[in-house]
C-alpha atoms as a PDB file:
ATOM      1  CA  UNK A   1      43.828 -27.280  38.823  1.00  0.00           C
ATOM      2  CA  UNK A   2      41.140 -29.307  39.400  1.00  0.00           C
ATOM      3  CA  UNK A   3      41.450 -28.993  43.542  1.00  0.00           C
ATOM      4  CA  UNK A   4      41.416 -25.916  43.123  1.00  0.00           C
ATOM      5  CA  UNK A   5      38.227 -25.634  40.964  1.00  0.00           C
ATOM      6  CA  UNK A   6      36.659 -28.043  43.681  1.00  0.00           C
ATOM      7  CA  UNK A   7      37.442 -25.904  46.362  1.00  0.00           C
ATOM      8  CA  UNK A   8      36.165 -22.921  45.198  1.00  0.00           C
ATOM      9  CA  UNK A   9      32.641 -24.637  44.490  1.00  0.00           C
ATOM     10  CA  UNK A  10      32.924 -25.993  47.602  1.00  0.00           C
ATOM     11  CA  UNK A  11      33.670 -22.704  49.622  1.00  0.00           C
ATOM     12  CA  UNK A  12      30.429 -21.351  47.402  1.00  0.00           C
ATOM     13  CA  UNK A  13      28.058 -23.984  49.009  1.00  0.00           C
ATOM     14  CA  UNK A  14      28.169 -26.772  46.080  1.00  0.00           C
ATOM     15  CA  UNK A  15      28.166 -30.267  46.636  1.00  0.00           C
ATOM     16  CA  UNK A  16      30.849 -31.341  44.486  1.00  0.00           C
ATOM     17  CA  UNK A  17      32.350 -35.022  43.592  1.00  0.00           C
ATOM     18  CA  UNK A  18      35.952 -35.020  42.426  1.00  0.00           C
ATOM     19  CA  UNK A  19      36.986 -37.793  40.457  1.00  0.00           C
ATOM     20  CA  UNK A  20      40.735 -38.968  39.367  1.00  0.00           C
ATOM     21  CA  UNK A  21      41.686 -42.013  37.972  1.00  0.00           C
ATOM     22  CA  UNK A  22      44.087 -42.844  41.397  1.00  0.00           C
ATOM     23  CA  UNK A  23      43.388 -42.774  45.107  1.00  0.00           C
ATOM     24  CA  UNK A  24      46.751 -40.928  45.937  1.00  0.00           C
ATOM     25  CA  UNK A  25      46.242 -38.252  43.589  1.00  0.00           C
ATOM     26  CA  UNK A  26      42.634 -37.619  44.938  1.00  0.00           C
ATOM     27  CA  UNK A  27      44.435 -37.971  48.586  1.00  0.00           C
ATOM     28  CA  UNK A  28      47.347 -34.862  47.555  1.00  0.00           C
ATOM     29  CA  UNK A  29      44.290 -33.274  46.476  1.00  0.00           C
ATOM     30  CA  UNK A  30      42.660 -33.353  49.470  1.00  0.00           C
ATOM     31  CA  UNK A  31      45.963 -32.545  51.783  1.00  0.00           C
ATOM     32  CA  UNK A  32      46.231 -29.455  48.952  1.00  0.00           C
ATOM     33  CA  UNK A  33      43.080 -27.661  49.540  1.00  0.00           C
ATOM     34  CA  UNK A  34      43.308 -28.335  53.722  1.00  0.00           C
ATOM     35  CA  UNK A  35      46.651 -26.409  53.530  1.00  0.00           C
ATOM     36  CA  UNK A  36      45.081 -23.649  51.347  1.00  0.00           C
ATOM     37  CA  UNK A  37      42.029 -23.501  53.866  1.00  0.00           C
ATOM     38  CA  UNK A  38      44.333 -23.651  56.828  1.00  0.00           C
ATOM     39  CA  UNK A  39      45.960 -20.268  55.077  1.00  0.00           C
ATOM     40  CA  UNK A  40      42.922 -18.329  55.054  1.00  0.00           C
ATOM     41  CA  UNK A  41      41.997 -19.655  58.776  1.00  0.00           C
ATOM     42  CA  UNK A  42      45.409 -18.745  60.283  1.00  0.00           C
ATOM     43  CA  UNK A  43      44.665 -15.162  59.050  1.00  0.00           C
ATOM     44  CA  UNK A  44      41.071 -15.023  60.288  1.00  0.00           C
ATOM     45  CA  UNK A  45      39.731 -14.943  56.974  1.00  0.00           C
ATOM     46  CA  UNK A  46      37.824 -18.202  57.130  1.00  0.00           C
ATOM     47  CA  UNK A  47      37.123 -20.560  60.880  1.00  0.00           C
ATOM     48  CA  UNK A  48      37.579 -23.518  61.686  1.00  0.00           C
ATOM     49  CA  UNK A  49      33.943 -24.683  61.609  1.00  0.00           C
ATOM     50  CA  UNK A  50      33.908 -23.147  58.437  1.00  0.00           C
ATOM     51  CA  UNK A  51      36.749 -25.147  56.781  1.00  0.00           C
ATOM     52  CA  UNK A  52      35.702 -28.490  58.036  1.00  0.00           C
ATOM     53  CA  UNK A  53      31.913 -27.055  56.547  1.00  0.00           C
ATOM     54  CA  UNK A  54      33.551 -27.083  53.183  1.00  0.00           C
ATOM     55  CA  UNK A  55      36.196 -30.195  53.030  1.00  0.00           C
ATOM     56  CA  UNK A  56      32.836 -32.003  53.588  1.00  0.00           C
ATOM     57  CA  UNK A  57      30.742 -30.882  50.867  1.00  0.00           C
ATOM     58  CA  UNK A  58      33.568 -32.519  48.391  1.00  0.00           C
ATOM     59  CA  UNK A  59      33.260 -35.907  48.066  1.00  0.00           C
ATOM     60  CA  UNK A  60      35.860 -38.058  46.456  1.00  0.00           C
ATOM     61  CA  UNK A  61      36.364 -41.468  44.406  1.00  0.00           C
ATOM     62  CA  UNK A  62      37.856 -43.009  41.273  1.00  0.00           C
ATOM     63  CA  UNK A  63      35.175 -44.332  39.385  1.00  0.00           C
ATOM     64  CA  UNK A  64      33.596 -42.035  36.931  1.00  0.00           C
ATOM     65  CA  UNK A  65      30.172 -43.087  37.592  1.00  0.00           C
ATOM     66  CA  UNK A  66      30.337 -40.633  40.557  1.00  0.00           C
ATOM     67  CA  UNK A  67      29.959 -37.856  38.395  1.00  0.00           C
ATOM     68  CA  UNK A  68      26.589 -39.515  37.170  1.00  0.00           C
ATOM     69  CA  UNK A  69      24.068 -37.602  39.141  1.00  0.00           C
ATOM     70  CA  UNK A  70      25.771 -34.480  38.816  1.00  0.00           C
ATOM     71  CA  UNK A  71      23.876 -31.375  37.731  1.00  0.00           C
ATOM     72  CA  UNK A  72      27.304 -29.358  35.984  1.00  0.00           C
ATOM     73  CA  UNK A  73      30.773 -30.720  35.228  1.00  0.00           C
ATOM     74  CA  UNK A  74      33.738 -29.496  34.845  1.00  0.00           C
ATOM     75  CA  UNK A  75      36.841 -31.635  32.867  1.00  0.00           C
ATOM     76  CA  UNK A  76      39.936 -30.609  34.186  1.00  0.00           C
ATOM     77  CA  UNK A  77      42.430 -33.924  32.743  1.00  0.00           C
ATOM     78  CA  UNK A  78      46.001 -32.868  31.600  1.00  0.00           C
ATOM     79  CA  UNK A  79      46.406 -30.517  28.382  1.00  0.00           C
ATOM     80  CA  UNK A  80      46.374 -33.188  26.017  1.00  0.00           C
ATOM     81  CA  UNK A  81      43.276 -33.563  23.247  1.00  0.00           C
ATOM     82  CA  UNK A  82      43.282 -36.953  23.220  1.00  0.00           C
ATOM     83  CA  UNK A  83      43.223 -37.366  26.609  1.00  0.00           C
ATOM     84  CA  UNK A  84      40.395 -34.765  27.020  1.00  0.00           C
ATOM     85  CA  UNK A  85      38.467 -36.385  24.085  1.00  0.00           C
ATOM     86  CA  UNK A  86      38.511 -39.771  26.200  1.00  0.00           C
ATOM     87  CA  UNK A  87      37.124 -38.297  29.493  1.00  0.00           C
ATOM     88  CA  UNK A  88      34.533 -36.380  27.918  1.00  0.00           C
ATOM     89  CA  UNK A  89      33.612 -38.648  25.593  1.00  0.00           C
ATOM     90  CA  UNK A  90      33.202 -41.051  29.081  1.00  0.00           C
ATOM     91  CA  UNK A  91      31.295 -38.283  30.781  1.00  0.00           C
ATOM     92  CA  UNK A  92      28.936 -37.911  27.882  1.00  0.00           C
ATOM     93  CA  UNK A  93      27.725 -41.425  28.048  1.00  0.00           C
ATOM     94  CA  UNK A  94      26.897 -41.469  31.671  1.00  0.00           C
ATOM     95  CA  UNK A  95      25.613 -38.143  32.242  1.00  0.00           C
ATOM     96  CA  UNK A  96      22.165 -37.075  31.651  1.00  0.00           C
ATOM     97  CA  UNK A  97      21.612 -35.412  28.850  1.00  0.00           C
ATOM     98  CA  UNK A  98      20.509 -32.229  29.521  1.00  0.00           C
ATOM     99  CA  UNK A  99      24.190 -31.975  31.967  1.00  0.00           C
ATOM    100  CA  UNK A 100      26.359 -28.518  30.380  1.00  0.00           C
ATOM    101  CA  UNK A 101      29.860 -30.326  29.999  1.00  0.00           C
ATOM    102  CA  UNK A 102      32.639 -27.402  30.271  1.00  0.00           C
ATOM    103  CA  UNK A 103      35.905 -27.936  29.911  1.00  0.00           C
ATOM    104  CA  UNK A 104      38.784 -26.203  31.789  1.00  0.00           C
ATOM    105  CA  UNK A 105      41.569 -26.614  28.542  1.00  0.00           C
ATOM    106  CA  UNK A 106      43.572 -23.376  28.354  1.00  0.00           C
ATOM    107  CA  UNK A 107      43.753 -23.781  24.569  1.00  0.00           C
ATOM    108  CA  UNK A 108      42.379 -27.086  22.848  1.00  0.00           C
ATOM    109  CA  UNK A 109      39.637 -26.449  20.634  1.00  0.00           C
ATOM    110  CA  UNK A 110      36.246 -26.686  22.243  1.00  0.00           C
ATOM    111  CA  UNK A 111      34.576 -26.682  19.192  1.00  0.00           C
ATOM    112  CA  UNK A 112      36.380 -29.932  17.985  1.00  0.00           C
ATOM    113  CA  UNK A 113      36.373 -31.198  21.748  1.00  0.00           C
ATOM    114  CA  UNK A 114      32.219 -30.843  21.865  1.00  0.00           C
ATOM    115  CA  UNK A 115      31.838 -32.607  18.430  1.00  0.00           C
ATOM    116  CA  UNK A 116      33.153 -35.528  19.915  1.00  0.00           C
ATOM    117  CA  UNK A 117      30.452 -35.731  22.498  1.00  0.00           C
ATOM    118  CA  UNK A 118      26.140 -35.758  21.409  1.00  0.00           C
ATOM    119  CA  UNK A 119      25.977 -32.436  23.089  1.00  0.00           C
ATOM    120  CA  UNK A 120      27.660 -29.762  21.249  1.00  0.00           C
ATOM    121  CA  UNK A 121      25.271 -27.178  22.327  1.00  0.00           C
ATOM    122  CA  UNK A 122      25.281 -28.022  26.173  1.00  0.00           C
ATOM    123  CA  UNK A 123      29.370 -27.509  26.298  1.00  0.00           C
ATOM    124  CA  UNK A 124      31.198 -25.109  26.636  1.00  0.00           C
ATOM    125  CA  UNK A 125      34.758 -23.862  27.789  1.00  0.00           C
ATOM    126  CA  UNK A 126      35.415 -22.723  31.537  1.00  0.00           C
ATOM    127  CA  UNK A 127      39.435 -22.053  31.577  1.00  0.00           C
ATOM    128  CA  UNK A 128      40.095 -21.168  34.971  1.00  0.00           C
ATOM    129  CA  UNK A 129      43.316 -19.290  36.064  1.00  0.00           C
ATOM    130  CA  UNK A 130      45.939 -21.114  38.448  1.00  0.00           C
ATOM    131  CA  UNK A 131      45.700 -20.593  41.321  1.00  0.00           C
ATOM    132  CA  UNK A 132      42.233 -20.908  41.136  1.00  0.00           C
ATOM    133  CA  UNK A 133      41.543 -20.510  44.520  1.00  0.00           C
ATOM    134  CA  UNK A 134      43.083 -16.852  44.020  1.00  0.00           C
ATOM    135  CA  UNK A 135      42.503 -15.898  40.735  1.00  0.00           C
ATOM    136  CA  UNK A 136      39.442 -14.118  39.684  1.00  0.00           C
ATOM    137  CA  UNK A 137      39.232 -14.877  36.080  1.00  0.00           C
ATOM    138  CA  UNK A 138      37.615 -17.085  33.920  1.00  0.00           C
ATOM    139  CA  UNK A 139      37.196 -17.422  30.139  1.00  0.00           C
ATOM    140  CA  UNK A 140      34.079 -18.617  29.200  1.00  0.00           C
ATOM    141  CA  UNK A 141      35.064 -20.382  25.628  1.00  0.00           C
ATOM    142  CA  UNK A 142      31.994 -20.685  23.372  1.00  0.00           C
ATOM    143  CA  UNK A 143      31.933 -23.162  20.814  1.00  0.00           C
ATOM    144  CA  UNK A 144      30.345 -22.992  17.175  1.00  0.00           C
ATOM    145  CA  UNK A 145      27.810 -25.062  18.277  1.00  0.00           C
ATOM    146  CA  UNK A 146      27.864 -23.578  22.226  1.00  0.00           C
ATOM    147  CA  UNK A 147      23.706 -22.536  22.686  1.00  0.00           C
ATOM    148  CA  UNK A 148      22.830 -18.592  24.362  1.00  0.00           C
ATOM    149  CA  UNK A 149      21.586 -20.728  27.296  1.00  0.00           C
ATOM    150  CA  UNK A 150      24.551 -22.679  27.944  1.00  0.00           C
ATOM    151  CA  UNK A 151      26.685 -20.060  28.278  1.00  0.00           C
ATOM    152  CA  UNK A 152      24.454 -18.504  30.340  1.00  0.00           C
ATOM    153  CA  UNK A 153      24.539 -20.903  33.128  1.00  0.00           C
ATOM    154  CA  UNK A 154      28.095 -20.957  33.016  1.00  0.00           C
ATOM    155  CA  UNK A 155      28.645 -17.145  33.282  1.00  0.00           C
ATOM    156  CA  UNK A 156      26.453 -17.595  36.076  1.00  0.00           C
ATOM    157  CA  UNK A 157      28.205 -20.477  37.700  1.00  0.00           C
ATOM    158  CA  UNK A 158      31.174 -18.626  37.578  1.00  0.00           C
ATOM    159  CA  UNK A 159      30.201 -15.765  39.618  1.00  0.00           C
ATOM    160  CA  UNK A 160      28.393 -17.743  41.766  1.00  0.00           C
ATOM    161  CA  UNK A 161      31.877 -18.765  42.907  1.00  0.00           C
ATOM    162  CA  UNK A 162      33.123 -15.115  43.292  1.00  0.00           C
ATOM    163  CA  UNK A 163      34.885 -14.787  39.728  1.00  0.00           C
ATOM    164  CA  UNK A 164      34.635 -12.680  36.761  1.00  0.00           C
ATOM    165  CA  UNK A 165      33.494 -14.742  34.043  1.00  0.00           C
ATOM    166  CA  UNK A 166      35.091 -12.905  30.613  1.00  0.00           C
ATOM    167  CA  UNK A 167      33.069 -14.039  27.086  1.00  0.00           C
ATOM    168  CA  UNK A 168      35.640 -15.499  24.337  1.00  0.00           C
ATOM    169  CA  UNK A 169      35.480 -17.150  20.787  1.00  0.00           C
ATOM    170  CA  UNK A 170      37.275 -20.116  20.076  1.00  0.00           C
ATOM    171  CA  UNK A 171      40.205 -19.418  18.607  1.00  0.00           C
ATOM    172  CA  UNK A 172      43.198 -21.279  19.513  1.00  0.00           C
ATOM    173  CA  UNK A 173      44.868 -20.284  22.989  1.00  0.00           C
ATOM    174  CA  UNK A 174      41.580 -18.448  23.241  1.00  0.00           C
ATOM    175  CA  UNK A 175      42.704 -14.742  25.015  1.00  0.00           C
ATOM    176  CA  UNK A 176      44.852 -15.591  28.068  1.00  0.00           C
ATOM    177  CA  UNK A 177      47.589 -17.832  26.679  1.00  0.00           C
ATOM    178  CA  UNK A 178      47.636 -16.592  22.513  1.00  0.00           C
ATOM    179  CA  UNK A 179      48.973 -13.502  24.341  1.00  0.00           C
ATOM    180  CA  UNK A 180      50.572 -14.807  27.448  1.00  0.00           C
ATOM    181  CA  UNK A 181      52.403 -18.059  25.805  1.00  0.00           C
ATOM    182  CA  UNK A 182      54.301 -16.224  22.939  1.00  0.00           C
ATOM    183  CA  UNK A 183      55.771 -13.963  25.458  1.00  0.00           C
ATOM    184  CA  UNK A 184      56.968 -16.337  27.389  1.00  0.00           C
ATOM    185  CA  UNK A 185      58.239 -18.343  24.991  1.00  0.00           C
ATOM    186  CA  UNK A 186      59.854 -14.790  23.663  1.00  0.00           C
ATOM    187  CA  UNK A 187      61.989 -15.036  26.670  1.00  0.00           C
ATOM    188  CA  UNK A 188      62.999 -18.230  26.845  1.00  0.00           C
ATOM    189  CA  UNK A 189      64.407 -17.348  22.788  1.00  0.00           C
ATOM    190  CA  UNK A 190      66.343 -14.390  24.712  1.00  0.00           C
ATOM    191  CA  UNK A 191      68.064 -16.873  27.224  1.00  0.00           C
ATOM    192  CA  UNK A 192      68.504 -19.610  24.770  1.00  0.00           C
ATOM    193  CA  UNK A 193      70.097 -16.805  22.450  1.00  0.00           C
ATOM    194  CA  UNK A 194      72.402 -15.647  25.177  1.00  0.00           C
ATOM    195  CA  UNK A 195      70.967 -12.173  25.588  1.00  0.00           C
ATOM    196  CA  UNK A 196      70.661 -11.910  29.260  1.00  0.00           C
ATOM    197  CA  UNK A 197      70.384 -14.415  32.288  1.00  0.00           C
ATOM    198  CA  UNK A 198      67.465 -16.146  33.538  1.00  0.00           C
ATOM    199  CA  UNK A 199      67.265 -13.827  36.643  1.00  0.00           C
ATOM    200  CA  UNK A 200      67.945 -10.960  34.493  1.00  0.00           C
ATOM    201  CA  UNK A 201      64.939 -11.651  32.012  1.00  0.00           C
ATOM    202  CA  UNK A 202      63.015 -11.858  35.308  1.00  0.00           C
ATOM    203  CA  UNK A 203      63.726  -8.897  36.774  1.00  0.00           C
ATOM    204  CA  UNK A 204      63.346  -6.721  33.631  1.00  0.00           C
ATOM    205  CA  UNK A 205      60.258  -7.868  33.769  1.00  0.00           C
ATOM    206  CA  UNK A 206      59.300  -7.315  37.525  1.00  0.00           C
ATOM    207  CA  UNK A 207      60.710  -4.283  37.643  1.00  0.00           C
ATOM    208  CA  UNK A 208      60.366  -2.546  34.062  1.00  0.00           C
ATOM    209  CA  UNK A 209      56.547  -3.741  33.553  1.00  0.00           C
ATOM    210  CA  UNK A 210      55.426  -4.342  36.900  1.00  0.00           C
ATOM    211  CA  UNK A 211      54.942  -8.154  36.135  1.00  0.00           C
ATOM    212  CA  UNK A 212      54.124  -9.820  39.902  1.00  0.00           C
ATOM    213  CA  UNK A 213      56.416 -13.188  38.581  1.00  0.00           C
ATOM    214  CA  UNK A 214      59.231 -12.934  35.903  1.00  0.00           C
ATOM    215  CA  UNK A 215      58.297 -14.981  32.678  1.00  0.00           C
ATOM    216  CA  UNK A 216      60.610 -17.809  33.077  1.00  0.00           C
ATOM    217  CA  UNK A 217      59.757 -18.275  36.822  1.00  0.00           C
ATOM    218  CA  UNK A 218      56.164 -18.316  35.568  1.00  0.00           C
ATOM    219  CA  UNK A 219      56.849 -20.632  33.046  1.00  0.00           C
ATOM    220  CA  UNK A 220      58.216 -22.638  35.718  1.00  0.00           C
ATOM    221  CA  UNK A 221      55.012 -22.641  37.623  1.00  0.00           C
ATOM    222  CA  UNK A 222      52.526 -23.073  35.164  1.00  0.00           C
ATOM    223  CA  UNK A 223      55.040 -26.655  33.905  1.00  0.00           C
ATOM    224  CA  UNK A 224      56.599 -26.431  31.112  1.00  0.00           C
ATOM    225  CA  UNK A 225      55.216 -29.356  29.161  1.00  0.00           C
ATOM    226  CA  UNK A 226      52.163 -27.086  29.678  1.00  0.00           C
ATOM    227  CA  UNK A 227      53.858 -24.605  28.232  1.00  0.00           C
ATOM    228  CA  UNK A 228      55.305 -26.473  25.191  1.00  0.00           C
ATOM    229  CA  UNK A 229      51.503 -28.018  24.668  1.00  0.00           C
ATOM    230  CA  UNK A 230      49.898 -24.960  24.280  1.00  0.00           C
ATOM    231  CA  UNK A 231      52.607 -23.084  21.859  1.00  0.00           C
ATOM    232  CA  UNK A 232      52.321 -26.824  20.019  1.00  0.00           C
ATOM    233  CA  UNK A 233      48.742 -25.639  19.541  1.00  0.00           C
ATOM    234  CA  UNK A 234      49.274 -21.841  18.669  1.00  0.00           C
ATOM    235  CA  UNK A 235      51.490 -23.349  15.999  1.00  0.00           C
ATOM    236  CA  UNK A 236      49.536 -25.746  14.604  1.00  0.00           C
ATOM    237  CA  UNK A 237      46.320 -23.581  14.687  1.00  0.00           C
ATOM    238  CA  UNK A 238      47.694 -20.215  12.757  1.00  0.00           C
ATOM    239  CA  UNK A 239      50.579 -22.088  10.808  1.00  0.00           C
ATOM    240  CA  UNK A 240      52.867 -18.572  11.808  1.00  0.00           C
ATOM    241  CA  UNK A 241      55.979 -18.853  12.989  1.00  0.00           C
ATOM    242  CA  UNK A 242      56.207 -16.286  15.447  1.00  0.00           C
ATOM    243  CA  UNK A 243      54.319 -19.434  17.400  1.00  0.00           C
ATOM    244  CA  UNK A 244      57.170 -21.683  17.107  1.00  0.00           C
ATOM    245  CA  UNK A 245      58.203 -22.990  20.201  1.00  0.00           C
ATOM    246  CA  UNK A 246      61.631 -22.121  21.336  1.00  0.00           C
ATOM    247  CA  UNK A 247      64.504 -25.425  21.092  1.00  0.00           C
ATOM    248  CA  UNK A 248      64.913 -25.079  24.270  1.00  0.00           C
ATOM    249  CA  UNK A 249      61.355 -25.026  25.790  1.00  0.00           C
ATOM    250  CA  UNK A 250      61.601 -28.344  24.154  1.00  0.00           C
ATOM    251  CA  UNK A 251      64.800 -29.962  25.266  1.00  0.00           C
ATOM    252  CA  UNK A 252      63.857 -29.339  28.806  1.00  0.00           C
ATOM    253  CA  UNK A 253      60.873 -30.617  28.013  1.00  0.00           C
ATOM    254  CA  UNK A 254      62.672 -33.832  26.805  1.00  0.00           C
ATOM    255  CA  UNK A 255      64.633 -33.824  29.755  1.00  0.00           C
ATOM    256  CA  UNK A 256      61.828 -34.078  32.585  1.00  0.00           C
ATOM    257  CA  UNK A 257      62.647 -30.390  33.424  1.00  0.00           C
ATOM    258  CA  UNK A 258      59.025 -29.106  34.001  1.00  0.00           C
ATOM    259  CA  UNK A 259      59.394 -26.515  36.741  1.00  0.00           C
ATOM    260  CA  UNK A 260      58.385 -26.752  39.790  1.00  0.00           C
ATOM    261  CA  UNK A 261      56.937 -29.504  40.180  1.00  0.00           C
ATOM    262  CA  UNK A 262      59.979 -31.880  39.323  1.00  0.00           C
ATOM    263  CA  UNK A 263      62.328 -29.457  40.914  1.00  0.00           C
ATOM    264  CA  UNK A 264      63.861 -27.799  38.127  1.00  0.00           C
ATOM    265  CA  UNK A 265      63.086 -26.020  35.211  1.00  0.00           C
ATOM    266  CA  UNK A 266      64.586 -22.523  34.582  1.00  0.00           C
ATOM    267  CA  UNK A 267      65.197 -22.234  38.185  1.00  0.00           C
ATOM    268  CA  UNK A 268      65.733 -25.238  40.686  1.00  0.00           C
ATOM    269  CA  UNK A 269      63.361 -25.727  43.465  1.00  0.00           C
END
């Protein structure tokens, strides 16, 4: 998600630095938002001159001290607390002080992620909705500690890049995903149980609620070690077990059946 974040700031006029811990992941980042730019120019919505304008307000590398003279940031580093914990903790120490650090977890706890950094007040959470570049939410998590101004400037930083920034509490799976995730994972009980297909589930879905994407082909998309992280944390947050992730979320999990992007998950790609 992170290209996408840092084409959307982009395309709004920001100079932005992304950072990644490996050149070739910065490089399919780069190759990722030309495509998406080269959409919107086939169709006229965006020209040439235009698209160049904003591949070359984004500067990239993979040192973190990039990100040192930079006036906002925005962690986007896999679903995973410790690994969040590490890069802000990193970003803490060599940004200045008075920086807003938002993260972009869909349902760690920013409260707990902000006490590990000296600037509980000036974070904040800024989960962004894949594809970014199309979707025009975002929930702006406070924290305990999260200060009037802070989320302020975020609300404002969000619309300044054409979404609708959406106030939440921190709570775990904040709005989005404590309602999304336990449907999906609802489904995926219903074709581990044998109730009805995967395609069937999917269409029901479509069809009978007007979904734009089935469940389980969303599930697909979004990666379902995502999707297994984040009903890890539902469960572990409300100790209910209507949160309990479904066996088999997990043993494709265990398999290195994520979805798309290793070609098979529910469906294969």
């Amino acid at each position: 998600m992170g290209n996408g974040i840092a084409q959307v700031a982009a395309r709004a006029g920001y100079s932005v630095v992304m950072q990644d811990v490996k050149q070739e992941f910065l490089d399919r980042a780069l190759t990722t938002i030309s495509s998406s730019l080269q959409r919107d120019d086939d169709k006229s919505r965006l020209s040439a001159d235009d698209k160049e304008g904003i591949i070359s307000r984004i500067s990239v590398s993979i040192d973190i001290a990039a990100v040192r003279d930079s006036d906002f940031v925005i962690e986007a580093v896999p679903e995973e607390q410790g690994i969040k914990a590490r890069a802000l903790k990193q970003l803490d120490t060599i940004t200045r002080p008075e920086v807003i650090l938002a993260s972009n977890t869909s349902s760690i706890s920013i409260t707990e992620l902000a006490a590990g950094t000296s600037r509980p007040a000036r974070f904040v959470g800024m989960h962004f909705m894949n594809p970014v570049p199309v979707m025009k939410l975002v929930e702006v998590i406070r924290g305990a500690a999260t200060s009037n101004e802070t989320f302020g400037v975020t609300r404002e930083l969000a619309e300044s890049l054409g979404k609708v920034a959406v106030e939440v509490n921190d709570w775990p799976g904040f709005i989005s995903n404590r309602v999304l995730m336990p449907m999906i994972n609802e489904a995926i009980f219903a074709l581990y149980e044998g109730v009805a297909s995967a395609e069937s589930i999917d269409q029901i879905m479509k069809l009978g609620m007007s979904h734009p994407m089935g469940p389980l082909q969303l599930a697909d998309f979004i990666g379902l070690d995502v999707c297994l992280a984040i009903m890890n944390v539902l469960y572990d947050g409300f100790k209910d077990s209507k949160y309990r992730p479904c066996p088999l979320l997990k043993k494709y999990v265990s398999a290195g059946w994520l979805g798309r992007k290793t070609g098979r998950g529910f469906y294969e790609y």
